[in-house]
N, C-alpha and C. Protein backbone atom coordinates (compact mmCIF):
# COMPACT_ATOMS: atom_id res chain seq x y z
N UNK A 1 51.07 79.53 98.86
CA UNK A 1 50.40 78.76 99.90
C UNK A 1 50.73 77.28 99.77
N UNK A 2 50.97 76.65 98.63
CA UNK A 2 51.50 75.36 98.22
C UNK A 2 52.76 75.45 99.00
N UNK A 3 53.38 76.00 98.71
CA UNK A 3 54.77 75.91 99.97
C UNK A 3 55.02 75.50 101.30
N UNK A 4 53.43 75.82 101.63
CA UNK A 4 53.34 75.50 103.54
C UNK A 4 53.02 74.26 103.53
N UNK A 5 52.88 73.53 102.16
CA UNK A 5 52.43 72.30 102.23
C UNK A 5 53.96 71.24 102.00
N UNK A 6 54.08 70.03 103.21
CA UNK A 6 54.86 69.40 102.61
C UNK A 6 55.15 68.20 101.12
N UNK A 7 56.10 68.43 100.96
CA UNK A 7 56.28 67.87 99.39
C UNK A 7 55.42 66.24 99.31
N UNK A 8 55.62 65.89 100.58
CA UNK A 8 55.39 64.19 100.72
C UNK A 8 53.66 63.99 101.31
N UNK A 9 53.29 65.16 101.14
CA UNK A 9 51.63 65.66 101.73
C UNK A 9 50.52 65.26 100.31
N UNK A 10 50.15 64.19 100.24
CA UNK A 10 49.31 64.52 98.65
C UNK A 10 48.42 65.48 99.01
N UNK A 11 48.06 66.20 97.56
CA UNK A 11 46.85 67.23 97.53
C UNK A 11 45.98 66.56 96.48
N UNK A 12 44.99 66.61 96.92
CA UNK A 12 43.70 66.05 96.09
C UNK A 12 43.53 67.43 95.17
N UNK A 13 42.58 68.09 95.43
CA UNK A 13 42.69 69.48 95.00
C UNK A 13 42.64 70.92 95.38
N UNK A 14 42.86 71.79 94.47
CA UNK A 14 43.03 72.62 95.27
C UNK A 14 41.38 74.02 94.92
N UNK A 15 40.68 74.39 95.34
CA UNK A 15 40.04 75.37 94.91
C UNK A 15 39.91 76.31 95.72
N UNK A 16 39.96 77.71 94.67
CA UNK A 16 40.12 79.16 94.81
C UNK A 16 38.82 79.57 93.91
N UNK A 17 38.65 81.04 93.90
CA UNK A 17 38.32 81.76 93.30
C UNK A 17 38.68 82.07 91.86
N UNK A 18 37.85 83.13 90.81
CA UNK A 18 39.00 83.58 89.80
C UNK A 18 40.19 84.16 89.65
N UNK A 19 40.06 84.87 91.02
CA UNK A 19 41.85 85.70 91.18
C UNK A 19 42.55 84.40 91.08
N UNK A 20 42.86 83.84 91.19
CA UNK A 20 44.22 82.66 91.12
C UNK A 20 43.66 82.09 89.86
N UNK A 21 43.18 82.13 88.58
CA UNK A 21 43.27 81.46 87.52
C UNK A 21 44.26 82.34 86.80
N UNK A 22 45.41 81.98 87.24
CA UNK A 22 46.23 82.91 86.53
C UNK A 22 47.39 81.96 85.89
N UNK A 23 48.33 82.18 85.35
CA UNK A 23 49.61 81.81 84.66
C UNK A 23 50.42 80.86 85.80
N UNK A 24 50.67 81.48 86.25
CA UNK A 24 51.44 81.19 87.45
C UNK A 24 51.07 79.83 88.71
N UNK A 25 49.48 79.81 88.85
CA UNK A 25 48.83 79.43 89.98
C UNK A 25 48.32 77.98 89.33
N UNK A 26 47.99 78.04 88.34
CA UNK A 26 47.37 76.64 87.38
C UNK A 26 48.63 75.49 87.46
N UNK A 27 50.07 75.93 86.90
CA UNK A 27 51.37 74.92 86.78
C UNK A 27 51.87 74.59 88.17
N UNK A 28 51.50 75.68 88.98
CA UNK A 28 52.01 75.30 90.67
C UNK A 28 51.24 74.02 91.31
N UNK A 29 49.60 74.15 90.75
CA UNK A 29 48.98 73.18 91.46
C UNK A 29 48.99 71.93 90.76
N UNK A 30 49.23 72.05 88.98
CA UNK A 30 49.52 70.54 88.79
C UNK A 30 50.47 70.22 88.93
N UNK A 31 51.80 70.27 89.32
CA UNK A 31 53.28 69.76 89.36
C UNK A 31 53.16 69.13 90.46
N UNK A 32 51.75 69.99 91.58
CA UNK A 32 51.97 69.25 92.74
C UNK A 32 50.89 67.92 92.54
N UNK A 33 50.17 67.46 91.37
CA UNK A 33 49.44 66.36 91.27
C UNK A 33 47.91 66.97 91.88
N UNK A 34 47.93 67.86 92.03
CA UNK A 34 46.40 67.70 92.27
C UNK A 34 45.78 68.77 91.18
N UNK A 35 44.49 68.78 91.63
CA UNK A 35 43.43 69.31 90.72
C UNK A 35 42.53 70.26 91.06
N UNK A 36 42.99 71.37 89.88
CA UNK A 36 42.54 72.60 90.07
C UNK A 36 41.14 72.98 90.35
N UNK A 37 40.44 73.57 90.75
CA UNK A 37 39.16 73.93 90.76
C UNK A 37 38.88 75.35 90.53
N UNK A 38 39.20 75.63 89.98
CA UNK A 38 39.48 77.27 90.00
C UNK A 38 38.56 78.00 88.54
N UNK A 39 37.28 78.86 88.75
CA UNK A 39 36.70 79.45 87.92
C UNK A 39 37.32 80.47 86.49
N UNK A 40 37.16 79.48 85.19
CA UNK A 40 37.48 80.87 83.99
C UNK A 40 37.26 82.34 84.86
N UNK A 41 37.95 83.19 84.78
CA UNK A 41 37.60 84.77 84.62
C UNK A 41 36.44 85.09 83.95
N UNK A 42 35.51 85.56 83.88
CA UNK A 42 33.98 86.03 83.13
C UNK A 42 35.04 86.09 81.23
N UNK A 43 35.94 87.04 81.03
CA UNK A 43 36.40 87.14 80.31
C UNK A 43 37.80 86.45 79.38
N UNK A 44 37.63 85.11 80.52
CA UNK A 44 38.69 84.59 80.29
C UNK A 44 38.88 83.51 78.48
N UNK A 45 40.02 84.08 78.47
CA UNK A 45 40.43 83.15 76.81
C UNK A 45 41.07 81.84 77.15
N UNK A 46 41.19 81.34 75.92
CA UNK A 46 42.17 79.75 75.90
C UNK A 46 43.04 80.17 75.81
N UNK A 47 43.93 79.23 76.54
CA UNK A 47 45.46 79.60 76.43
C UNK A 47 46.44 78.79 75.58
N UNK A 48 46.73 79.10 74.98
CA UNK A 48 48.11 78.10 73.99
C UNK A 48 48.28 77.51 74.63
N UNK A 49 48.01 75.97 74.39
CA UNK A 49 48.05 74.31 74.89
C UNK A 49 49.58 74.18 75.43
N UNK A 50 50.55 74.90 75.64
CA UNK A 50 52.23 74.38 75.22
C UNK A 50 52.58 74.13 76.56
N UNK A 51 51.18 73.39 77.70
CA UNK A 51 51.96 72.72 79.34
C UNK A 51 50.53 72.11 79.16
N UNK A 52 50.63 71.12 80.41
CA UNK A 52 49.75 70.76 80.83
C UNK A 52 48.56 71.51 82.00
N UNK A 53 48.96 72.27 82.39
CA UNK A 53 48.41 73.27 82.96
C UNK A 53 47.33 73.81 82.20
N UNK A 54 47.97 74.35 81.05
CA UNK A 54 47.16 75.25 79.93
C UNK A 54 45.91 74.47 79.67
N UNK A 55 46.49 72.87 79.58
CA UNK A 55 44.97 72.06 78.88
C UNK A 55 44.06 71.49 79.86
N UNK A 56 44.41 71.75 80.82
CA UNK A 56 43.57 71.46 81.58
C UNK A 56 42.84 72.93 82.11
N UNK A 57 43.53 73.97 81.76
CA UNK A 57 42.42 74.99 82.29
C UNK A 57 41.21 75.02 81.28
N UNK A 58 42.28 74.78 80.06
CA UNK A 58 41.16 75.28 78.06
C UNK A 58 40.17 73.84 78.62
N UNK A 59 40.58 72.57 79.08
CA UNK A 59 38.95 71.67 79.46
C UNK A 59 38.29 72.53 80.20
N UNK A 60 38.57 73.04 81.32
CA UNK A 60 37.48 73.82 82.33
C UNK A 60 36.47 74.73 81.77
N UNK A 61 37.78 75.86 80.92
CA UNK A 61 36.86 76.82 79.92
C UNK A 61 35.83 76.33 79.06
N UNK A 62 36.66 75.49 78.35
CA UNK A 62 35.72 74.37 77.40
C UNK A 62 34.00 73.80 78.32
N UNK A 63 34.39 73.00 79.38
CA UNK A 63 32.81 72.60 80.00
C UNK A 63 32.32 73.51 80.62
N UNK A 64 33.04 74.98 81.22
CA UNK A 64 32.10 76.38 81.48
C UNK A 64 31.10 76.80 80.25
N UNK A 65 32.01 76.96 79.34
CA UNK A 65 31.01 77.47 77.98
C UNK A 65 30.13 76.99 77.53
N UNK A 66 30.44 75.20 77.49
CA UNK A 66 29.10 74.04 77.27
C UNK A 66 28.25 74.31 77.98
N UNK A 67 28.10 73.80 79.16
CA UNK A 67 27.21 73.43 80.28
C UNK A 67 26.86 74.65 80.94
N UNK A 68 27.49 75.88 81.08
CA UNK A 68 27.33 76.77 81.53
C UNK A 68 28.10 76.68 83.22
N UNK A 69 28.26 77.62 83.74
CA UNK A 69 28.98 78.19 85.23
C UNK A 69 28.35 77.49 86.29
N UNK A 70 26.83 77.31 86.03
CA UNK A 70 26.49 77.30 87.49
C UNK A 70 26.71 75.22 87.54
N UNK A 71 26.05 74.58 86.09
CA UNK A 71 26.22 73.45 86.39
C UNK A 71 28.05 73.08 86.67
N UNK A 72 28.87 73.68 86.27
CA UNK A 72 30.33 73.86 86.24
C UNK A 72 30.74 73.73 88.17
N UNK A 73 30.09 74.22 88.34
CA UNK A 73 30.51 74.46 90.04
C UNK A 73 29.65 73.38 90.95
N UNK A 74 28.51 73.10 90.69
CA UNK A 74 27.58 71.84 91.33
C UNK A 74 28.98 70.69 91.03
N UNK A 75 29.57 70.22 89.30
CA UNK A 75 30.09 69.14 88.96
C UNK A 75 31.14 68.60 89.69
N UNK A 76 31.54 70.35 89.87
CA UNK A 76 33.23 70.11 90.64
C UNK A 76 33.21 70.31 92.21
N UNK A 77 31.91 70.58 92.57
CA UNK A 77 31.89 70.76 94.32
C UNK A 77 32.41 72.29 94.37
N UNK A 78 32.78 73.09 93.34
CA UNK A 78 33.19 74.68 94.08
C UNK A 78 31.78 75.51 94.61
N UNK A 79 30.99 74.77 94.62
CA UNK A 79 29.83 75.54 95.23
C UNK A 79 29.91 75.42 96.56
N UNK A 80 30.34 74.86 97.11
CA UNK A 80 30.76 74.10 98.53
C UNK A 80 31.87 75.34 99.08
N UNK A 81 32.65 75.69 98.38
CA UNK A 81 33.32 77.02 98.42
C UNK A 81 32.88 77.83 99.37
N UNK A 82 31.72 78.50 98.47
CA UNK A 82 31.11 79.58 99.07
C UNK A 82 30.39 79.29 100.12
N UNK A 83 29.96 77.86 100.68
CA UNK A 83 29.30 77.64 102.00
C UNK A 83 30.35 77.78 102.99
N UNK A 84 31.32 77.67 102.93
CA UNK A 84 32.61 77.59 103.68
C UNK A 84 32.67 78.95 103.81
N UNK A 85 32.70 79.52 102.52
CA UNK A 85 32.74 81.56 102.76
C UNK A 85 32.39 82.07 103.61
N UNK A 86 30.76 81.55 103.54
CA UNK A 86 29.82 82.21 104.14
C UNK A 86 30.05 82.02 105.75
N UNK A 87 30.35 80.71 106.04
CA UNK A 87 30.48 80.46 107.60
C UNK A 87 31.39 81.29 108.02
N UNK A 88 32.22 81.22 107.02
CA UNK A 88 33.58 82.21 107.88
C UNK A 88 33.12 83.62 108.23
N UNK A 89 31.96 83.75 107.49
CA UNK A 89 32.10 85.71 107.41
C UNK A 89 31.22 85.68 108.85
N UNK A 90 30.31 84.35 108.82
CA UNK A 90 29.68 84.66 110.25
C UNK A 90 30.48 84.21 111.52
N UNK A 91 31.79 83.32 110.98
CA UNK A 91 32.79 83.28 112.39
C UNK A 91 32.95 84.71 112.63
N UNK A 92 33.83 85.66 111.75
CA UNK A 92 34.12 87.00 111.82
C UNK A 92 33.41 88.07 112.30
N UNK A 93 31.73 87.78 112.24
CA UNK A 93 30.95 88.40 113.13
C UNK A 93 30.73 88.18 114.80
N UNK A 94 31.18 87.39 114.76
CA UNK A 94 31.59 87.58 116.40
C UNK A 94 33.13 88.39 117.04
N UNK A 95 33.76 88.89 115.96
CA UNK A 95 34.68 89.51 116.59
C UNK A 95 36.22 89.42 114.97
N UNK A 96 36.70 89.88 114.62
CA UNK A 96 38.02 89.65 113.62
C UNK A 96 38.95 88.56 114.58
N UNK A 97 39.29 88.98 115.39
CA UNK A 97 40.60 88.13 116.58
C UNK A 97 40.22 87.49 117.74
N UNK A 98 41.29 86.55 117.99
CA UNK A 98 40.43 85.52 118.96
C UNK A 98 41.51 86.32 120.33
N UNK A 99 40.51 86.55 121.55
CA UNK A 99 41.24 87.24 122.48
C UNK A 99 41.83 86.71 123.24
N UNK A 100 41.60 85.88 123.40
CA UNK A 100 42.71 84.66 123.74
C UNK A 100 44.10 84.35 123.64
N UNK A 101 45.20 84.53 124.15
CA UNK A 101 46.69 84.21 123.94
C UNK A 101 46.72 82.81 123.88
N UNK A 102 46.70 81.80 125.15
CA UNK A 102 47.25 80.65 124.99
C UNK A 102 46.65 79.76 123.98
N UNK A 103 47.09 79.08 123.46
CA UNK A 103 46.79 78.10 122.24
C UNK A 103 45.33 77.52 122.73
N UNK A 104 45.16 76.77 124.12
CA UNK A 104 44.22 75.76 124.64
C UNK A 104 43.16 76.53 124.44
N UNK A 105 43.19 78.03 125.17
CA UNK A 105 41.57 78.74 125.37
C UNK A 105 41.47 79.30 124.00
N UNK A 106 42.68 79.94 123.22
CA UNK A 106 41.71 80.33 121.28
C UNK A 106 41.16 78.50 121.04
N UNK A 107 41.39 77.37 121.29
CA UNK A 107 40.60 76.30 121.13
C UNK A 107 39.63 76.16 121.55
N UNK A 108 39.41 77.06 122.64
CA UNK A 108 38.20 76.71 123.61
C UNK A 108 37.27 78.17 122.99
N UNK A 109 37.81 79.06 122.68
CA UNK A 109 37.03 80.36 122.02
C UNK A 109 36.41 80.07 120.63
N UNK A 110 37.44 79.28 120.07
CA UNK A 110 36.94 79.11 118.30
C UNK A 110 35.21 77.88 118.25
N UNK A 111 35.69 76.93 119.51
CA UNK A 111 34.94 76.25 119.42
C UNK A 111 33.55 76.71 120.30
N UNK A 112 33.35 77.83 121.06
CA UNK A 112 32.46 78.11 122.03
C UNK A 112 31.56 79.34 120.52
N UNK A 113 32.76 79.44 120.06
CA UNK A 113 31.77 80.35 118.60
C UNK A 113 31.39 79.82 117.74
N UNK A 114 31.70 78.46 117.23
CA UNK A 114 31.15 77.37 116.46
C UNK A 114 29.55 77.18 117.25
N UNK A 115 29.42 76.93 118.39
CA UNK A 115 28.59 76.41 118.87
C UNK A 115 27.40 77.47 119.00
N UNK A 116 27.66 78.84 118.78
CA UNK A 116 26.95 79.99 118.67
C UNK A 116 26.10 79.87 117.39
N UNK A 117 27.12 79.92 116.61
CA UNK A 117 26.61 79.32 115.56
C UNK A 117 25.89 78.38 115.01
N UNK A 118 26.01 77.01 115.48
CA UNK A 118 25.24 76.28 115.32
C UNK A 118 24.04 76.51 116.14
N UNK A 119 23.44 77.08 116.81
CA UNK A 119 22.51 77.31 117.62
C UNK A 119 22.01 77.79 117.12
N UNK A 120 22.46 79.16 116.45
CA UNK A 120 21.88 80.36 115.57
C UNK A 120 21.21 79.65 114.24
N UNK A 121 22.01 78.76 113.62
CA UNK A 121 21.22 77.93 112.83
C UNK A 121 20.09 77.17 112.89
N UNK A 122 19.98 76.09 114.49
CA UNK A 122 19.04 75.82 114.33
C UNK A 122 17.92 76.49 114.97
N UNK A 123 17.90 77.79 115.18
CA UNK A 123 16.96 78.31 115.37
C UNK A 123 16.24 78.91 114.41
N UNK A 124 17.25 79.51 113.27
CA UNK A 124 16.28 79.93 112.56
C UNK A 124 16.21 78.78 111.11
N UNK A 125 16.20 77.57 111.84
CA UNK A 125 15.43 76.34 110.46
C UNK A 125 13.96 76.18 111.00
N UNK A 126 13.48 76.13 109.73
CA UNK A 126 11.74 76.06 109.90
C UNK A 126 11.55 74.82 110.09
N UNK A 127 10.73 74.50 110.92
CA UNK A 127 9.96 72.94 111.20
C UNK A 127 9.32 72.88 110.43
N UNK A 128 8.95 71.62 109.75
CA UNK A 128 8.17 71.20 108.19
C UNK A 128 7.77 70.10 109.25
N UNK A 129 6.27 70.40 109.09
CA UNK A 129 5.24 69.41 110.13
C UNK A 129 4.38 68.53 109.00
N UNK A 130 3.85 67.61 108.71
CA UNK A 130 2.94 66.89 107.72
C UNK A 130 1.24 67.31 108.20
N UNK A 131 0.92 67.68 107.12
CA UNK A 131 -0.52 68.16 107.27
C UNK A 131 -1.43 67.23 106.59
N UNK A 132 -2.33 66.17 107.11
CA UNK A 132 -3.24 65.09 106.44
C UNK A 132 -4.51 65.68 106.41
């Protein structure tokens, strides 16, 4: 997915899930200068220090194990992640595909389901009234 990105594009960072804390996915995102966000595996070990990749995952592991997971994800904003998740799964409840061909009206569909959404939200937020 770094690929679709151009070379001259900075990346601040990048965050995923645990599937991508892998070998492979850690050295791709620092070469490109940015910064990983990406959760230890439940079972995940340190890895022999011998890149920079490696030591920066063994810090992550390192302040997961201290501080524990959940303050780990507040520190780094990956909790923010899953709010993003979640919206998507309720874009997807209005339909998987946008039925729309031309470019203008899936703009005009994506955004007429945003607005579903936001509606749906504020309907079901509770009014907090002051009681003297």
């Amino acid at each position: 997915m770094l690929g679709q990105i151009p070379e001259v594009e900075q990346i601040g960072t990048v965050t995923a899930d645990g599937a991508y804390d892998t070998r492979r996915c850690h050295p791709a995102i620092i070469d490109r200068q940015a910064t990983p966000i990406i959760p230890i595996r439940k079972n995940g070990r340190a890895w022999k220090e011998d890149c920079p990749a490696a030591k920066a995952r063994n810090e992550t592991l390192r302040a997961t194990k201290h501080y524990g997971r959940t303050f780990w994800k507040h520190w780094t904003g990956y909790h923010a992640r899953s709010r993003v998740e979640a919206k998507m799964r309720c874009l997807k409840a209005f339909g998987e595909r946008i039925a729309a061909r031309d470019p203008a009206r899936q703009t005009s569909e994506i955004h007429i389901r945003v607005a579903l959404m936001n509606r749906f939200s504020a309907l079901g937020t509770a009014e907090i009234l002051p009681v003297a």
